[in-house]
C-alpha atoms as a PDB file:
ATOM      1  CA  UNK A   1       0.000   0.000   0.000  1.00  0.00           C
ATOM      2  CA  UNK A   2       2.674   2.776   0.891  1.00  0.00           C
ATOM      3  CA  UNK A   3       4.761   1.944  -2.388  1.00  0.00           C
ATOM      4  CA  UNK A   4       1.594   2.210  -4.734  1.00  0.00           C
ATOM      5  CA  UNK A   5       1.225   5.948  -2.385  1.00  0.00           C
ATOM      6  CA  UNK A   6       4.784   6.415  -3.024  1.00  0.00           C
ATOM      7  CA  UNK A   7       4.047   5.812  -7.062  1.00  0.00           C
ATOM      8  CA  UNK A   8       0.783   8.123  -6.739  1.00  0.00           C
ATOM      9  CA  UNK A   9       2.638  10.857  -5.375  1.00  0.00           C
ATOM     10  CA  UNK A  10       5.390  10.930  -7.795  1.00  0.00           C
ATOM     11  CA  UNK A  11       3.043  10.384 -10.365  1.00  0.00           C
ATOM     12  CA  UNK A  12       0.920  13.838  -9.278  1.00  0.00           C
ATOM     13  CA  UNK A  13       4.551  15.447  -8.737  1.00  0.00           C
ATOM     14  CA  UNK A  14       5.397  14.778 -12.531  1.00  0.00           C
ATOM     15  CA  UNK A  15       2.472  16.235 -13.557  1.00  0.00           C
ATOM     16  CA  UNK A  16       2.857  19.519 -11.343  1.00  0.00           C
ATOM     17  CA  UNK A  17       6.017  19.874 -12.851  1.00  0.00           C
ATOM     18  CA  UNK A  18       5.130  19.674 -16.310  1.00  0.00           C
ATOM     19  CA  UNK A  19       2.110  21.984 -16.118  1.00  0.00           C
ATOM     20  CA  UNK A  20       4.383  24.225 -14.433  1.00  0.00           C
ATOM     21  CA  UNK A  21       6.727  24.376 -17.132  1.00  0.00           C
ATOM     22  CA  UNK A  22       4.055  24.500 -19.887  1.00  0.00           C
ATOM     23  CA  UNK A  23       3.189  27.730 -18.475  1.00  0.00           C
ATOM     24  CA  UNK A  24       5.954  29.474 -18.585  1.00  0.00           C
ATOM     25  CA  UNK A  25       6.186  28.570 -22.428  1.00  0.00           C
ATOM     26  CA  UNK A  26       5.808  31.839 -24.389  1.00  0.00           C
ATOM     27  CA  UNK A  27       2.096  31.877 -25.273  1.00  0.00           C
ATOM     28  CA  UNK A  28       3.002  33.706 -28.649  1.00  0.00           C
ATOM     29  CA  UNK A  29       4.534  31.595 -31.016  1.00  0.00           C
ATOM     30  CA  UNK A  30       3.675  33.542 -33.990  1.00  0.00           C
ATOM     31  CA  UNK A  31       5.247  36.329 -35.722  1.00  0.00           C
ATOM     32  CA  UNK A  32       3.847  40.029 -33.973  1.00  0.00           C
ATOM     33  CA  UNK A  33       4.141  43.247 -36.310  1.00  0.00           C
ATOM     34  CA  UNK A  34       2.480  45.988 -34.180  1.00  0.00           C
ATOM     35  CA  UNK A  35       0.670  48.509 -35.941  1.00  0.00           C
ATOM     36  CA  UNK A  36       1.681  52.100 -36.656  1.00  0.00           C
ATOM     37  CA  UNK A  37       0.369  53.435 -33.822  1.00  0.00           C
ATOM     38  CA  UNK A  38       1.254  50.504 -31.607  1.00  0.00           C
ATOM     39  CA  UNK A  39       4.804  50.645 -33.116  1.00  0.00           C
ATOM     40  CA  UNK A  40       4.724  54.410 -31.886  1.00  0.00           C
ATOM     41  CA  UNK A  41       3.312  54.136 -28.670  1.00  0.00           C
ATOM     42  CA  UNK A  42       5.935  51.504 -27.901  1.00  0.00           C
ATOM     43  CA  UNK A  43       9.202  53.514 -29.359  1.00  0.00           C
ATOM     44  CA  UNK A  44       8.142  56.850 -27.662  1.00  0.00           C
ATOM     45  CA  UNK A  45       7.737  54.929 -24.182  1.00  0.00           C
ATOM     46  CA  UNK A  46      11.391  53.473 -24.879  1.00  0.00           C
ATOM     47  CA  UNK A  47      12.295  57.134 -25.300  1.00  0.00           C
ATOM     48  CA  UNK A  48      12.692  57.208 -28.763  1.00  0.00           C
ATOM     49  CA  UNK A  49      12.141  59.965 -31.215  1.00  0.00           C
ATOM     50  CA  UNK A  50       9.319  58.760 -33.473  1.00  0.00           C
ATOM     51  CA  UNK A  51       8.308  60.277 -36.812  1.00  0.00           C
ATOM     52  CA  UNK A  52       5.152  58.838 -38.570  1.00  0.00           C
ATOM     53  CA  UNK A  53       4.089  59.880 -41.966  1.00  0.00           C
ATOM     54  CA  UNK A  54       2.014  59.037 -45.179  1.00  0.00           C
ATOM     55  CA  UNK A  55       4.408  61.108 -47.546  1.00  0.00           C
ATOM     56  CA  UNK A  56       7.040  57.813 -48.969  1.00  0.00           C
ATOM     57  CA  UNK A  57       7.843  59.869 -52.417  1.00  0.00           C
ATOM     58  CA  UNK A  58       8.965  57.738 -55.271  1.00  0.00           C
ATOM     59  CA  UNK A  59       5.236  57.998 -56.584  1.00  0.00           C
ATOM     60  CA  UNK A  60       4.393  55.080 -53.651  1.00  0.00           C
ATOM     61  CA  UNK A  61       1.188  54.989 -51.097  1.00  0.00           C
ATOM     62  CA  UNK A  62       1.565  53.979 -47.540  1.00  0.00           C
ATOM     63  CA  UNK A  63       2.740  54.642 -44.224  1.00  0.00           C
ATOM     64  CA  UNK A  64       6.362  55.610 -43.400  1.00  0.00           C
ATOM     65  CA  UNK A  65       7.187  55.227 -39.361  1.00  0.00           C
ATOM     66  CA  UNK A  66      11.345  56.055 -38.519  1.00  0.00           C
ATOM     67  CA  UNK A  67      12.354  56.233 -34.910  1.00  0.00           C
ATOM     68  CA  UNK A  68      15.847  56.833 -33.477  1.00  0.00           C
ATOM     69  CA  UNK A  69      17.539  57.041 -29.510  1.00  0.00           C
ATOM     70  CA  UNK A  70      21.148  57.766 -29.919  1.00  0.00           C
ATOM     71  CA  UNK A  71      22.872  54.860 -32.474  1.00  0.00           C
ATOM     72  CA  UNK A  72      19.894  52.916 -32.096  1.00  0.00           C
ATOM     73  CA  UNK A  73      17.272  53.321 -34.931  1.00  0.00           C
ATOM     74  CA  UNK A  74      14.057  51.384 -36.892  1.00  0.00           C
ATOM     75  CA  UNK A  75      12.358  52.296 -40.367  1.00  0.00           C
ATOM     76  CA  UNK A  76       9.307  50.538 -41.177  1.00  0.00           C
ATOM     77  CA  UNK A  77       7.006  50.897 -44.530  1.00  0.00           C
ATOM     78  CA  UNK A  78       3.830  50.004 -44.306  1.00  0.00           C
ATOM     79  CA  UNK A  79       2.911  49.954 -48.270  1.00  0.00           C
ATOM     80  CA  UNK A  80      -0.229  50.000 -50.298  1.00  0.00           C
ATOM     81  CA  UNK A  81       1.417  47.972 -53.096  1.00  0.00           C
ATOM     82  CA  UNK A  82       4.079  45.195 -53.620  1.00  0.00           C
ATOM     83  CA  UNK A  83       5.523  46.797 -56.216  1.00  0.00           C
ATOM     84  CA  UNK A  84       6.678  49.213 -53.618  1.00  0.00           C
ATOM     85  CA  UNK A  85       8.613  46.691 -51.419  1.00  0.00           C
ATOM     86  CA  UNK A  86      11.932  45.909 -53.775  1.00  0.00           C
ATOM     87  CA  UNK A  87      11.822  49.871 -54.470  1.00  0.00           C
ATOM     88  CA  UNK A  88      11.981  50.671 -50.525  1.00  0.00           C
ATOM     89  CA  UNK A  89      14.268  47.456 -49.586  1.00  0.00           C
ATOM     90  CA  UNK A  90      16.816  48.568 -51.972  1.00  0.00           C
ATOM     91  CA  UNK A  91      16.575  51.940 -50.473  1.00  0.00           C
ATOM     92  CA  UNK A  92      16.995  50.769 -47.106  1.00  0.00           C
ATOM     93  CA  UNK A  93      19.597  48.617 -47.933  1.00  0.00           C
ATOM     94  CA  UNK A  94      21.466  51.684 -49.354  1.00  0.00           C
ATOM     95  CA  UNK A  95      21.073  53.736 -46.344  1.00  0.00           C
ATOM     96  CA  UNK A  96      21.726  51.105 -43.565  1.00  0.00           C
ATOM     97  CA  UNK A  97      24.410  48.703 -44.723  1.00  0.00           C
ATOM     98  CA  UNK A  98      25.257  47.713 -41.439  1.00  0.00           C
ATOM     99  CA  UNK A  99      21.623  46.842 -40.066  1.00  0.00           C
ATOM    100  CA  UNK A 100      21.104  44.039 -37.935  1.00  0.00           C
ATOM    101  CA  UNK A 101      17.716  43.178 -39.682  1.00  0.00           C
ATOM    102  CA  UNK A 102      16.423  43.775 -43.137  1.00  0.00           C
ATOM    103  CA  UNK A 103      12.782  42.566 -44.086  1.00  0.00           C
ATOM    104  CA  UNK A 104      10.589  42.511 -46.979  1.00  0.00           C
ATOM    105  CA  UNK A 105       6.918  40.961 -47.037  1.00  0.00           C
ATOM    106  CA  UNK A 106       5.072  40.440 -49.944  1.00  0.00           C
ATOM    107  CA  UNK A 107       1.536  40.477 -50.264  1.00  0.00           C
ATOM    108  CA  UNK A 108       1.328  38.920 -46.614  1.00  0.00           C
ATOM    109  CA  UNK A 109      -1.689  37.207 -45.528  1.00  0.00           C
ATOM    110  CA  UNK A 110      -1.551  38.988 -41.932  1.00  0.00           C
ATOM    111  CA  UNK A 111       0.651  42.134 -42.813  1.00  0.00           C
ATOM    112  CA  UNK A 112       0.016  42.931 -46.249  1.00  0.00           C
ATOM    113  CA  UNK A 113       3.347  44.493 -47.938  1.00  0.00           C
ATOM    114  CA  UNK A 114       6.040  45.628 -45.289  1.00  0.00           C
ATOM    115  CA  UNK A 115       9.472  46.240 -45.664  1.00  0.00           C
ATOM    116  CA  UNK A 116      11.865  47.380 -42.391  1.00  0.00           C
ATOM    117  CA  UNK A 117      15.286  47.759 -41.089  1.00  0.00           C
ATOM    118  CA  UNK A 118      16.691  48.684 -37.387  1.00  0.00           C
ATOM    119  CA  UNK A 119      19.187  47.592 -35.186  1.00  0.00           C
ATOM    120  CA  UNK A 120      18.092  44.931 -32.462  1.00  0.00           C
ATOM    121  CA  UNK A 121      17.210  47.103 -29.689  1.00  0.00           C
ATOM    122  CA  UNK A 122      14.600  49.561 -31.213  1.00  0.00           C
ATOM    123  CA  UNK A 123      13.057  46.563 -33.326  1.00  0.00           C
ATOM    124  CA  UNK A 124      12.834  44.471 -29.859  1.00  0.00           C
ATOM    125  CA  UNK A 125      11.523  48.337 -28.106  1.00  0.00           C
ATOM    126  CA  UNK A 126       9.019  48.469 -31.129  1.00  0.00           C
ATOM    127  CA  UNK A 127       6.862  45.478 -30.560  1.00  0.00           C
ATOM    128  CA  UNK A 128       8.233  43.183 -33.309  1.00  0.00           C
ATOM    129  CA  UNK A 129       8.490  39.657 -33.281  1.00  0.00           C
ATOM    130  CA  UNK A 130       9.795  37.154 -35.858  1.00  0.00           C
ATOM    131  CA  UNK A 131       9.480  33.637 -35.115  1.00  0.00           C
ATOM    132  CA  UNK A 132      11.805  32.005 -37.694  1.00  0.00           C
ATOM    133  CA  UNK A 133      11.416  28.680 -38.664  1.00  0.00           C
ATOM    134  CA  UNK A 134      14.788  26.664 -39.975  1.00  0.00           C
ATOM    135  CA  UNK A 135      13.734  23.769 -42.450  1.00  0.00           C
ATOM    136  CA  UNK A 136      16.359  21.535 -43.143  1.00  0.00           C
ATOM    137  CA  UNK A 137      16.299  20.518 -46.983  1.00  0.00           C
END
């Protein structure tokens, strides 16, 4: 009788345990993009200095958010059309060489056409979140 009490209690200790650990999982697993005014609201309570505008030039539609707090720094486009997103990656490319992420979304089913670079710090301060998913071929 005491060893199958013994084998219960384990048993109900195992399974604390787990659940225990399941919850500390992160409960998003996706990818996050915030929008603009998320994005904002979350650089200007880092303390950066956010500018967010619907004026991208190069004959393009969308919105156009930049923040920067001393070397650290995020551009996002938010654009109406995919033929925008090579046109503004390029461009970003150009102007931060050194950037420790560069994205370009197509004609995303959840965020439409984006294209950003920043360095690690304001992207993490901005809200982003890219889950990426290695596939061995």
């Amino acid at each position: 009788m005491k060893k199958i009490l013994n084998n219960v209690l384990l048993i109900c200790l195992l399974v604390v345990i787990c659940l225990c650990f399941a919850a500390c999982t992160d409960k998003d697993t996706g990818t996050v993009i915030p929008t603009s005014n998320e994005m904002q609201i979350n650089l200007e309570e880092a303390g950066y200095a956010v500018t967010l505008s619907n004026e991208l030039g190069g004959g393009y539609s969308g919105t156009h958010l930049t923040a920067k707090k001393e070397n650290e720094y995020i551009e996002f486009y938010w654009l109406d059309d995919a033929e925008a997103c090579d046109y503004f990656y390029n461009l970003l490319d150009g102007l931060y060489p050194n950037s420790n992420k560069l994205v370009e979304m197509e004609n995303d089913g959840k965020f439409g056409n984006i294209v950003f670079c920043g360095s690690e710090l304001a992207i993490n301060a901005s809200g982003i979140k890219i889950v990426e998913i290695k596939v061995k071929v």
